[in-house]
Protein backbone atom coordinates (compact mmCIF):
# COMPACT_ATOMS: atom_id res chain seq x y z
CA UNK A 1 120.67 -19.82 40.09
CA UNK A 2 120.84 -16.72 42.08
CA UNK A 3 124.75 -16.12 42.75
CA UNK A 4 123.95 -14.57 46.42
CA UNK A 5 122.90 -17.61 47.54
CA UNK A 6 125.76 -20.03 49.02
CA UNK A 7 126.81 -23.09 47.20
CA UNK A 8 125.23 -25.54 49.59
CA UNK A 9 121.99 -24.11 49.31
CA UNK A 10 122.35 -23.34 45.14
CA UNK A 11 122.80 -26.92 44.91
CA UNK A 12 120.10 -27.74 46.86
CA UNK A 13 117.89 -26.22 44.61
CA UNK A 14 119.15 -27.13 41.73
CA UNK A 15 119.53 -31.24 42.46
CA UNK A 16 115.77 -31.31 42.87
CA UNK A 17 114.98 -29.61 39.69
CA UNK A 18 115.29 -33.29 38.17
CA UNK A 19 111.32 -33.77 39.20
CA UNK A 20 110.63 -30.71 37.05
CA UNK A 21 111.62 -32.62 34.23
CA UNK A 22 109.71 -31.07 30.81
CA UNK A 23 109.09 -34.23 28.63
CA UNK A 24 108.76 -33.44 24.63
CA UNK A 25 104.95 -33.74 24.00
CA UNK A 26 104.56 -30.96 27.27
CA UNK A 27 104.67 -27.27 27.19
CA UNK A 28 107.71 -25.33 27.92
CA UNK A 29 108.35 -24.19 31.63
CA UNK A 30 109.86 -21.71 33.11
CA UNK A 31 111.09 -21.83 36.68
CA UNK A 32 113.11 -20.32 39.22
CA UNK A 33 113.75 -22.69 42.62
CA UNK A 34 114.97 -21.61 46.10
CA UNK A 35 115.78 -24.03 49.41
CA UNK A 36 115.47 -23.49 52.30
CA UNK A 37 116.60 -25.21 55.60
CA UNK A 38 114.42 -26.83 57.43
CA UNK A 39 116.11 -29.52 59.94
CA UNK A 40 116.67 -28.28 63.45
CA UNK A 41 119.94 -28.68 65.10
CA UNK A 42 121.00 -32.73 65.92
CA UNK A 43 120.61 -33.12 69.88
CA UNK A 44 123.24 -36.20 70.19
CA UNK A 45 126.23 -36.16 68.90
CA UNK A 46 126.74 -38.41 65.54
CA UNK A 47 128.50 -41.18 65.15
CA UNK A 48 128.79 -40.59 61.07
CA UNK A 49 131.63 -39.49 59.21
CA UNK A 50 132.89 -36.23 59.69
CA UNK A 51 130.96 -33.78 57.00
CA UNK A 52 133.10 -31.75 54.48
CA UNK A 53 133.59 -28.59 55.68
CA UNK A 54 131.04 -26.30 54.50
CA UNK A 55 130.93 -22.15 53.53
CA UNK A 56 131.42 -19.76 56.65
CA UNK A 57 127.78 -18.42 55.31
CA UNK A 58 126.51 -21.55 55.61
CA UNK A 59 124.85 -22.41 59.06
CA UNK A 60 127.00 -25.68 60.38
CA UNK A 61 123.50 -27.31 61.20
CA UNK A 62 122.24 -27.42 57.70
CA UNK A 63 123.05 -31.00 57.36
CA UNK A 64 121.61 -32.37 54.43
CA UNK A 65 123.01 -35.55 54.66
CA UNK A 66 120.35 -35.66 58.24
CA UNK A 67 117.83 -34.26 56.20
CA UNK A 68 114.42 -36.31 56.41
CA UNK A 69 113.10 -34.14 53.02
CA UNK A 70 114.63 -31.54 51.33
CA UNK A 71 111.71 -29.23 51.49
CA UNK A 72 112.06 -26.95 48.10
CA UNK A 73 109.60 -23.89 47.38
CA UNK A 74 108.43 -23.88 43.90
CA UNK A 75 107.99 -20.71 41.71
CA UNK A 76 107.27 -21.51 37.95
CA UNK A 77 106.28 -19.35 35.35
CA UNK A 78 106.71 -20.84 31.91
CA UNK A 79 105.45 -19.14 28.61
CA UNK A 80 102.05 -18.30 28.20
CA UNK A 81 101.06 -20.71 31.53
CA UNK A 82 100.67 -18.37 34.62
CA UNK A 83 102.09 -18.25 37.66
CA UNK A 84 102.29 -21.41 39.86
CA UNK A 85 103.15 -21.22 43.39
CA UNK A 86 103.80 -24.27 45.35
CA UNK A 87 106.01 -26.59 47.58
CA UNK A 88 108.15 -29.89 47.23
CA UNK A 89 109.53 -32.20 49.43
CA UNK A 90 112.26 -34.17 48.03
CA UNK A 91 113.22 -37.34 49.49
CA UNK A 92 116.80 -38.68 47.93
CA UNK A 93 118.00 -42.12 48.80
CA UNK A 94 120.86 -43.73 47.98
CA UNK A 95 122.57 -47.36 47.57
CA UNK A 96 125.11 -49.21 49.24
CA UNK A 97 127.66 -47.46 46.73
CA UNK A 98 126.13 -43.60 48.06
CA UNK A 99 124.87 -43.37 44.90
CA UNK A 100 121.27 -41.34 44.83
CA UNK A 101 118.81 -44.18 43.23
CA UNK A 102 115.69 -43.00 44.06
CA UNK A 103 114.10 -39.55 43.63
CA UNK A 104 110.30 -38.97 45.44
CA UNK A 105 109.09 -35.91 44.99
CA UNK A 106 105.50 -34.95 45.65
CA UNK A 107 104.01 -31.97 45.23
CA UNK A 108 101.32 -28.98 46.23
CA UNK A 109 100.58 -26.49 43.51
CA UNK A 110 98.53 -23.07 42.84
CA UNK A 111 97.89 -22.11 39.35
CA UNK A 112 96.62 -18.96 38.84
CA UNK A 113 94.78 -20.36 35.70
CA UNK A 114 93.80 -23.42 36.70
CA UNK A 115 93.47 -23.78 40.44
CA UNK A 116 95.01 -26.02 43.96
CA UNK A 117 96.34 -29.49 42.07
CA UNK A 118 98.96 -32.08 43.42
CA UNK A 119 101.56 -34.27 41.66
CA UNK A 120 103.34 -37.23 42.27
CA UNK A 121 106.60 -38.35 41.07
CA UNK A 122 109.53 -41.11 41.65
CA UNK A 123 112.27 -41.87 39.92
CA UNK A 124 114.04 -45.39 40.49
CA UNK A 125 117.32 -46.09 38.90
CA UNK A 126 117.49 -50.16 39.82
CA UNK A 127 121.14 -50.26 38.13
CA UNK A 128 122.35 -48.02 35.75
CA UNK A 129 121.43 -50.71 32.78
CA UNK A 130 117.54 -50.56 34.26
CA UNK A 131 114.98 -47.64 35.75
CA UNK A 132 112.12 -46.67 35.43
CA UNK A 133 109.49 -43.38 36.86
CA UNK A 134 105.95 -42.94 37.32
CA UNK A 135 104.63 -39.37 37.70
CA UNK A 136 100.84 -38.41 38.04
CA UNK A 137 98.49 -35.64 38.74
CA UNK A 138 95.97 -32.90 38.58
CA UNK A 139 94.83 -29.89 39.01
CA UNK A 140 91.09 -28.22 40.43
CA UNK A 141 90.75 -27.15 36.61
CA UNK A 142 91.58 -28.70 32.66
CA UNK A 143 94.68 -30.14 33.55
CA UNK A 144 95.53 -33.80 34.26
CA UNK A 145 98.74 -35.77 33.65
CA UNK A 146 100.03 -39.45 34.58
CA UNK A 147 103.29 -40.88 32.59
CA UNK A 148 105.40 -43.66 33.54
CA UNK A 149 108.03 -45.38 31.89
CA UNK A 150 110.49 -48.90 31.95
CA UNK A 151 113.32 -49.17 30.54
CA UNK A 152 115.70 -52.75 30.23
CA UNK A 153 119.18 -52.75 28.78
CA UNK A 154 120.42 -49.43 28.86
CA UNK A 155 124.01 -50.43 28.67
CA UNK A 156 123.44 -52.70 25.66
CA UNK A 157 125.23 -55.49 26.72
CA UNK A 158 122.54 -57.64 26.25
CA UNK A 159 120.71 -59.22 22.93
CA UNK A 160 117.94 -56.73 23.62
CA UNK A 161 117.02 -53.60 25.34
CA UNK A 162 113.51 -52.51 26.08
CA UNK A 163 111.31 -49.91 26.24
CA UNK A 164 107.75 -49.50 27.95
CA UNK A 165 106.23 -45.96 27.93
CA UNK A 166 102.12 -45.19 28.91
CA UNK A 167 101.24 -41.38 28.84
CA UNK A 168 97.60 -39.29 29.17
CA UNK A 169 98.25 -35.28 29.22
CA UNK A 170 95.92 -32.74 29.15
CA UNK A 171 97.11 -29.66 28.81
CA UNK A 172 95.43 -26.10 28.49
CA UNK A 173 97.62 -23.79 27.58
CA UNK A 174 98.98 -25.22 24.52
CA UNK A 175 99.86 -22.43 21.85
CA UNK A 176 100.19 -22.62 17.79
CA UNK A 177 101.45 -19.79 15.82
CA UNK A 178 100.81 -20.77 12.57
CA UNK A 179 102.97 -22.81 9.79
CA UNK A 180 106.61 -21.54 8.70
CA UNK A 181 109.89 -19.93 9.62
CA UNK A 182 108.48 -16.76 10.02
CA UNK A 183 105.39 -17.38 11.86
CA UNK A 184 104.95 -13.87 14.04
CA UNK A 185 104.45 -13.86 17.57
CA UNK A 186 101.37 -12.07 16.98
CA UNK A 187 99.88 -14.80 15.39
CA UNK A 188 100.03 -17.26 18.53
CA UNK A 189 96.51 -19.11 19.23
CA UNK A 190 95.54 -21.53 22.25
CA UNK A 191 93.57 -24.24 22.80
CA UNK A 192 93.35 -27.38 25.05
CA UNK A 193 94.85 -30.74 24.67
CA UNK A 194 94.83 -34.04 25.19
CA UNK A 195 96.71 -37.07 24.35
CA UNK A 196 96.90 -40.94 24.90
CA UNK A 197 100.30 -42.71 24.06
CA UNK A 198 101.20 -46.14 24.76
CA UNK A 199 104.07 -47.12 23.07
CA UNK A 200 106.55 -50.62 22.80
CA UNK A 201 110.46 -50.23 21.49
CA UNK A 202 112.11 -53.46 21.17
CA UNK A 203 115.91 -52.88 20.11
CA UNK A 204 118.41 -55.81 18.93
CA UNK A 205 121.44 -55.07 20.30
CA UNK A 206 124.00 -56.24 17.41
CA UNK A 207 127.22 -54.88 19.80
CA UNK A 208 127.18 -52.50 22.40
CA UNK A 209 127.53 -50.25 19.71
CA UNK A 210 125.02 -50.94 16.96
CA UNK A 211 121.28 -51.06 17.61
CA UNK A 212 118.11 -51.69 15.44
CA UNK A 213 115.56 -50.33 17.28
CA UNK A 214 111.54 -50.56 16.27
CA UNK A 215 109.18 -48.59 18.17
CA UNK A 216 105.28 -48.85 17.75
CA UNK A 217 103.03 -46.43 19.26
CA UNK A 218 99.27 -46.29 19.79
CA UNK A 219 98.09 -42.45 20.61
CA UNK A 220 95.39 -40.36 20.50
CA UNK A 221 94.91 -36.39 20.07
CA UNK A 222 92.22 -34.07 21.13
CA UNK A 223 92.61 -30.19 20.55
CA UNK A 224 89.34 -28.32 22.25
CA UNK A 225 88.38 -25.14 23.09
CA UNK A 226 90.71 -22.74 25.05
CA UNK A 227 89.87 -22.71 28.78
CA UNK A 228 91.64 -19.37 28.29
CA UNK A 229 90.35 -16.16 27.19
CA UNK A 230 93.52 -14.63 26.71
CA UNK A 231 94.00 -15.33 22.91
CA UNK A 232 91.92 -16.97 20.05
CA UNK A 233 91.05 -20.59 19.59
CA UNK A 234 93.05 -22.30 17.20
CA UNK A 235 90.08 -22.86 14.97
CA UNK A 236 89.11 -19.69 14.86
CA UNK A 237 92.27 -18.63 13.23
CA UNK A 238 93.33 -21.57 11.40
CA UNK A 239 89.93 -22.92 9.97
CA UNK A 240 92.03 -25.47 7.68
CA UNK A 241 94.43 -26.84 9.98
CA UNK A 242 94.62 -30.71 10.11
CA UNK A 243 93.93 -31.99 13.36
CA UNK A 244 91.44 -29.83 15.47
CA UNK A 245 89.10 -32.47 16.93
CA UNK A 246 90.31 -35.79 17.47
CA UNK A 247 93.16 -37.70 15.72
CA UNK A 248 94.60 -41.56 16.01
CA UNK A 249 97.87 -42.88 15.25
CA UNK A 250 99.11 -46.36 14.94
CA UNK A 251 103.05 -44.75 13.84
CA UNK A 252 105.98 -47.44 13.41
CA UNK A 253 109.68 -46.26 13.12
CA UNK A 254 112.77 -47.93 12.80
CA UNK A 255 116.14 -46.23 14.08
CA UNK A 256 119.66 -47.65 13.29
CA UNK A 257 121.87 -46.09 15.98
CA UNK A 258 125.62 -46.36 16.37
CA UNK A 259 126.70 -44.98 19.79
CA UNK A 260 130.23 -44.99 21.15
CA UNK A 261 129.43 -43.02 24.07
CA UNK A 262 131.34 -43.60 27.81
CA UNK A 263 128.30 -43.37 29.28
CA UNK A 264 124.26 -43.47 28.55
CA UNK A 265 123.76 -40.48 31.37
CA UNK A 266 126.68 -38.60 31.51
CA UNK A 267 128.88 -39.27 28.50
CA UNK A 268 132.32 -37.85 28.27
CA UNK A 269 133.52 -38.60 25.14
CA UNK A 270 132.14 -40.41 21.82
CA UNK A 271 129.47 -40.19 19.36
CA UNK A 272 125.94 -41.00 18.69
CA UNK A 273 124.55 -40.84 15.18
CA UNK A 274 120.63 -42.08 14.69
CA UNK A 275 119.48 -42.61 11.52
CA UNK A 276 115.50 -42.98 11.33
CA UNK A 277 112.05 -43.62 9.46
CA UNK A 278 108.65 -44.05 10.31
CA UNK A 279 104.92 -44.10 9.30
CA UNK A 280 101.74 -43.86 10.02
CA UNK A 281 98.71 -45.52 7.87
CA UNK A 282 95.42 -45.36 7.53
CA UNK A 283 95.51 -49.06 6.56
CA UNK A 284 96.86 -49.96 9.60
CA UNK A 285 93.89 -48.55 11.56
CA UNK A 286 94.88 -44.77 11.79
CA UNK A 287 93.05 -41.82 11.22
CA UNK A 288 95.98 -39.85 9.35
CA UNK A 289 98.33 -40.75 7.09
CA UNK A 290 102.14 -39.23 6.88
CA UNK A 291 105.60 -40.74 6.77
CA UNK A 292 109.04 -38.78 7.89
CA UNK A 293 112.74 -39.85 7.69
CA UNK A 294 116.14 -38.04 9.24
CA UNK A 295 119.19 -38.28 10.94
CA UNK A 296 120.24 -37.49 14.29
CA UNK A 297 123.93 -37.13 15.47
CA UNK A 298 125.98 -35.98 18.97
CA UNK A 299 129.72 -35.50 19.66
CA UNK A 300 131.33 -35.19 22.92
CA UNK A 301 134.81 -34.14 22.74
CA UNK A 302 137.16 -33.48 25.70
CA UNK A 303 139.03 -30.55 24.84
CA UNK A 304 140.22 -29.73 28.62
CA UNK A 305 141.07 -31.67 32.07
CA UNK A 306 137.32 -30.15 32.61
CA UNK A 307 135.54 -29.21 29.39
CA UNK A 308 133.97 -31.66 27.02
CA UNK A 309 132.59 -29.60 23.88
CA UNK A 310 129.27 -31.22 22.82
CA UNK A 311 128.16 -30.49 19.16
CA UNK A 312 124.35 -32.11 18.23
CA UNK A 313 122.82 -31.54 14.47
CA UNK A 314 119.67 -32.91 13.46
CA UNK A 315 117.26 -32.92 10.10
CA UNK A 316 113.79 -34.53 10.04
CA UNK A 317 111.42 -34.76 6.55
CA UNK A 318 108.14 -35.58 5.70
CA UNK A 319 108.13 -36.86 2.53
CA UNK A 320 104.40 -37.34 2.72
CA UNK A 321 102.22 -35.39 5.42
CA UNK A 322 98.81 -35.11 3.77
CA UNK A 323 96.12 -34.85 6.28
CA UNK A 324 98.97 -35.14 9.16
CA UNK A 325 97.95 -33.56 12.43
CA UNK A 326 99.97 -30.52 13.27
CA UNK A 327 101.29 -32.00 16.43
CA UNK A 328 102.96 -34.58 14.36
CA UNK A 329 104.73 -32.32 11.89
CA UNK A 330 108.16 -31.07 12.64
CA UNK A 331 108.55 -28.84 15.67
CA UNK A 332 111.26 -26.68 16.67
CA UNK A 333 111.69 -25.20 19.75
CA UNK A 334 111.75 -25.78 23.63
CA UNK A 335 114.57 -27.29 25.34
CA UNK A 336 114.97 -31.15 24.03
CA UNK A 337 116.02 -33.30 21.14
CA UNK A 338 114.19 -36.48 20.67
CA UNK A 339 115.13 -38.38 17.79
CA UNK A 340 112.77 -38.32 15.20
CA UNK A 341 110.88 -35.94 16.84
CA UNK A 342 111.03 -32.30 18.14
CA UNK A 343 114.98 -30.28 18.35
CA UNK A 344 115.80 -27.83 20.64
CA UNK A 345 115.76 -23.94 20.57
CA UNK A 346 116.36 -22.60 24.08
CA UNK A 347 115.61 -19.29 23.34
CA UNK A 348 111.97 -19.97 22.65
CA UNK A 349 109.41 -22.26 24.10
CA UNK A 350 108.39 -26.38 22.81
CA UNK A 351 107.03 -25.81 19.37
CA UNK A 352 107.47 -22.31 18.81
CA UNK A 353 108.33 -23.18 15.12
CA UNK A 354 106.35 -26.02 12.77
CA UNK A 355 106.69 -26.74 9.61
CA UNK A 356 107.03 -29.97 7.31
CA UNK A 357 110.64 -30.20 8.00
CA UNK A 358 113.04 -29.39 10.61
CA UNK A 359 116.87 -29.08 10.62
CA UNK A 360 118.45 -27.51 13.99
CA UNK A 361 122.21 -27.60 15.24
CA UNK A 362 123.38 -27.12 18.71
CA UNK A 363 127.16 -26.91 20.90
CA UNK A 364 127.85 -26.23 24.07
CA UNK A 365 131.05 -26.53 26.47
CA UNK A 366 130.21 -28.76 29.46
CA UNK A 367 132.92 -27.58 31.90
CA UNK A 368 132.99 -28.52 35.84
CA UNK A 369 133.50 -25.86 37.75
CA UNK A 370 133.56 -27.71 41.42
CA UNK A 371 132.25 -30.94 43.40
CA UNK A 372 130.55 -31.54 46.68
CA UNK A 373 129.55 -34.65 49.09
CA UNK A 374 126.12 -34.24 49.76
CA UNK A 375 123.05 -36.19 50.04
CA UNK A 376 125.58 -39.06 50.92
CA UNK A 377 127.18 -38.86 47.24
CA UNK A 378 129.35 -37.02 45.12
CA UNK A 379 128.12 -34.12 43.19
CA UNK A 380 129.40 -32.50 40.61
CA UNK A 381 128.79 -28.73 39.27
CA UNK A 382 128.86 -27.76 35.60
CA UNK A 383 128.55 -24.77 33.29
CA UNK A 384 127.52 -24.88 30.06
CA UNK A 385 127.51 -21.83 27.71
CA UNK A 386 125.40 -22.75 24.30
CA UNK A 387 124.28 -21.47 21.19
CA UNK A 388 121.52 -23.44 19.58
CA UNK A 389 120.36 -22.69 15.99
CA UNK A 390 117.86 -24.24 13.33
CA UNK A 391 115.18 -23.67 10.95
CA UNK A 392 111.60 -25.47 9.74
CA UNK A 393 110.65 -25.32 5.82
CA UNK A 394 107.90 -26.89 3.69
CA UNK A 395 109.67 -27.54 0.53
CA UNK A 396 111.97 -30.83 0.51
CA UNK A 397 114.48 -29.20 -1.90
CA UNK A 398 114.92 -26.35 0.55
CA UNK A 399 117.94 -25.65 2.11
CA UNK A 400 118.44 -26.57 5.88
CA UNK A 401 121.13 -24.24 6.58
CA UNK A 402 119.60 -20.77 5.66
CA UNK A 403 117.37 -17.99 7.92
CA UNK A 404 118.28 -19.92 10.95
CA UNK A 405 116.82 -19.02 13.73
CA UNK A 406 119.26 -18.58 16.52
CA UNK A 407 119.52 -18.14 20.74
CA UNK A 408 122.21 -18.11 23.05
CA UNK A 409 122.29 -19.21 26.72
CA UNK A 410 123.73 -20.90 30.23
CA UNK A 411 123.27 -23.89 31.01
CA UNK A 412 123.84 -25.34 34.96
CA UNK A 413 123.99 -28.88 35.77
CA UNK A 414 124.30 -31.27 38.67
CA UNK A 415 125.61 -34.61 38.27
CA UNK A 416 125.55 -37.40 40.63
CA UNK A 417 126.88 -40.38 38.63
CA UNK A 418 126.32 -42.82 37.15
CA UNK A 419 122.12 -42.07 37.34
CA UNK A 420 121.57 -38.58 37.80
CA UNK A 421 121.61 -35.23 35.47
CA UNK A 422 119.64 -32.10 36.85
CA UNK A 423 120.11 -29.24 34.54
CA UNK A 424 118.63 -25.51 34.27
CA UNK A 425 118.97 -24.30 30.80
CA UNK A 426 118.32 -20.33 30.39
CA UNK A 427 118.13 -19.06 26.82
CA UNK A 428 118.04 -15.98 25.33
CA UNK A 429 116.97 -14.67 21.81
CA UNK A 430 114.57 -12.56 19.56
CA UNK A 431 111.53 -13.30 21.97
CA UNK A 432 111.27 -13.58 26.29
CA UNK A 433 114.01 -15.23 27.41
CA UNK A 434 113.28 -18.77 28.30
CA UNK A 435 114.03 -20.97 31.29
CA UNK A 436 113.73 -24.82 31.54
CA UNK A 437 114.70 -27.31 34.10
CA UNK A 438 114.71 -31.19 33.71
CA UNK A 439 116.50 -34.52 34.34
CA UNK A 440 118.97 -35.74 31.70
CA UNK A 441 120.64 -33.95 29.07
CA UNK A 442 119.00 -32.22 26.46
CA UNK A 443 121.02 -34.02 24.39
């Protein structure tokens, strides 16, 4: 967020950079977002609730409560992915409580790599125990994307919560930089890929806090050749690798979670500890075969009238990973924790770092610095210095705690309870710094 700019416009820009959201299986991004105002001055006079007052810099007609769209220029440059130029226009709507609900945000694009494109997105947050998003689109060039998701039961205060998630992505600037710790940046490849996921989680909800969740997911992987000319196909490097060409999964995993947390969105105090193990089997129909186990746990403490400190550890094995695509092995890197899956390091982009197994640590101080009304709800503003740490390692005896990689960073937030977390995450370490922007926490 650019600190000339006043706080009515900053938040503007950083509300909207929910529909940026970077979901695990994409690449990193990078982006930097800028409003500007775009209503023209009301002709009658209203018959609404006085506005709070706003900044002296800040022109009394930019009302963005009146605000058909929130139109929001779009510069993005994430690692290794060009430069895209484009231009949103958010529409924010809220319920009978003036809280937002629904998020639409289409899109027009440029990528300097792969040409014009257009995306679609809308969030829907029906009550805060049900939502669920659709987002689709393309571009003149390689890249295509849809993903939606359901979810039933967030607050668990029902037998059984649900989960419904269809994905395609293709991608072509994916990067791989080789196995270990200390894979060099030199050593970075590309390629293209694509992948299929439709997956089920049914959860039995034994209270509110204990959950027995089992997920099955059918996907598909294709790595082909780069559309890019800037570095060396992945094949050409790696002539060994397991899964260049296609790959298909049938994986099951179970995860026992405990979770005392305030809130599913925006907890303020409690824990969440996820302990997890799946597989995937030829003799159930796949191509590979590998199994992993691990646990995942979060804190949030209140330590201050305004601070909650947030502490997140992680560890993920593969006790057996034989012809296992490299997509599926552990990944560290980018900017979110999904249990079972890939752990943050905001310092470097998704999957900078793979291995067999993963362990990774995180905290950071969530502490509100000030709160708005706009968009017809109350908005809160948060700073959140972090340092995120963690390491990948083939050998199950080796330890998780040594040559760590580590990275340091800012984090900004918006909140708009109960549904809504925008955050911009900047992170800084041995490499470029790195800049992602999403919905939700990272974790």
């Amino acid at each position: 967020m650019r600190t000339a700019l006043p706080w009515k416009f900053a938040l503007a820009a950083l509300v909207p950079l929910q529909v940026l959201a970077v979901r695990a299986q994409e690449p990193a991004s990078a982006a930097a977002v800028v409003a500007a105002p775009a209503s023209e001055p009301a002709s009658e006079p209203s018959s609404a609730p006085t506005p709070v007052a706003t900044s002296a810099h800040v022109p009394q007609w930019y009302d963005l409560d009146r605000l058909p769209f929130i139109p929001i220029p779009e510069l993005q440059t994430a690692p290794h992915s060009g430069v895209n130029l484009g231009l949103f226009p958010v529409v924010l709507t809220s319920n009978d409580r003036d809280e937002i609900d629904t998020i639409l945000a289409p899109d027009i694009v440029h990528s300097s790599y792969f040409g014009w494109g257009a995306r679609g997105r809308i969030f829907r947050n029906v009550s805060e125990d049900e939502k669920w998003s659709v987002v689709g689109g393309a571009k003149q060039y390689v890249e295509r994307e849809f993903d939606a998701e359901y979810d039933l039961g967030l607050q668990r205060d029902r037998s059984w919560s649900w989960i419904l998630h269809a994905m395609y992505d293709r991608s072509g600037t994916g990067r791989f930089f080789g196995y270990g710790n200390a894979s060099p940046l030199s050593a970075q490849t590309t390629y293209v890929a694509s992948h299929i996921r439709l997956e089920v989680t049914a959860a039995h909800n034994f209270t509110r806090s204990l959950q027995l969740s089992y997920l099955v997911r059918a996907a598909t992987g294709e790595i082909e050749a780069s559309a890019l000319g800037l570095l060396p196909f992945i094949a050409d490097r790696y002539l060994t690798l397991g899964g260049i060409g296609d790959a298909s999964e049938l994986q099951q995993r179970m995860v026992f979670t405990y979770d005392t947390r305030d809130s599913v969105v925006a907890p303020h105090k409690g824990e969440r500890l996820a302990v997890f193990a799946g597989i995937t089997t030829r003799a159930l129909g796949s191509s590979v075969d590998y199994t992993y186990y691990g646990v995942d746990a979060t804190t949030y403490q209140p330590v201050a009238a305004d601070v909650i400190l947030v502490a997140h550890a992680a560890l993920r094995y593969m006790p057996s990973y034989g012809n296992a695509p490299f997509w599926a092995l552990s990944h560290l890197g980018g900017d979110r924790s999904v249990v079972g899956e890939a752990q943050p390091l905001r310092a470097y982009g998704d999957g900078r770092f793979v291995d067999r197994n993963c362990s990774a640590a995180s905290v950071e101080a969530r502490t509100r610095v000030g709160s708005l009304h706009m968009f017809k709800t109350d908005l809160k503003l948060e700073l959140a210095p972090f340092v995120d740490t963690g390491k990948v390692f083939t050998a199950m005896s080796g330890s998780p705690v040594s040559h760590l990689h580590a990275g340091a960073g800012l984090g900004m937030r918006v909140i708009a309870s109960p549904f809504v977390v925008a955050y911009m995450d900047v992170g800084f370490g041995r490499e470029k710094a790195a800049i992602f922007t999403g919905i939700d926490y990272p974790f």
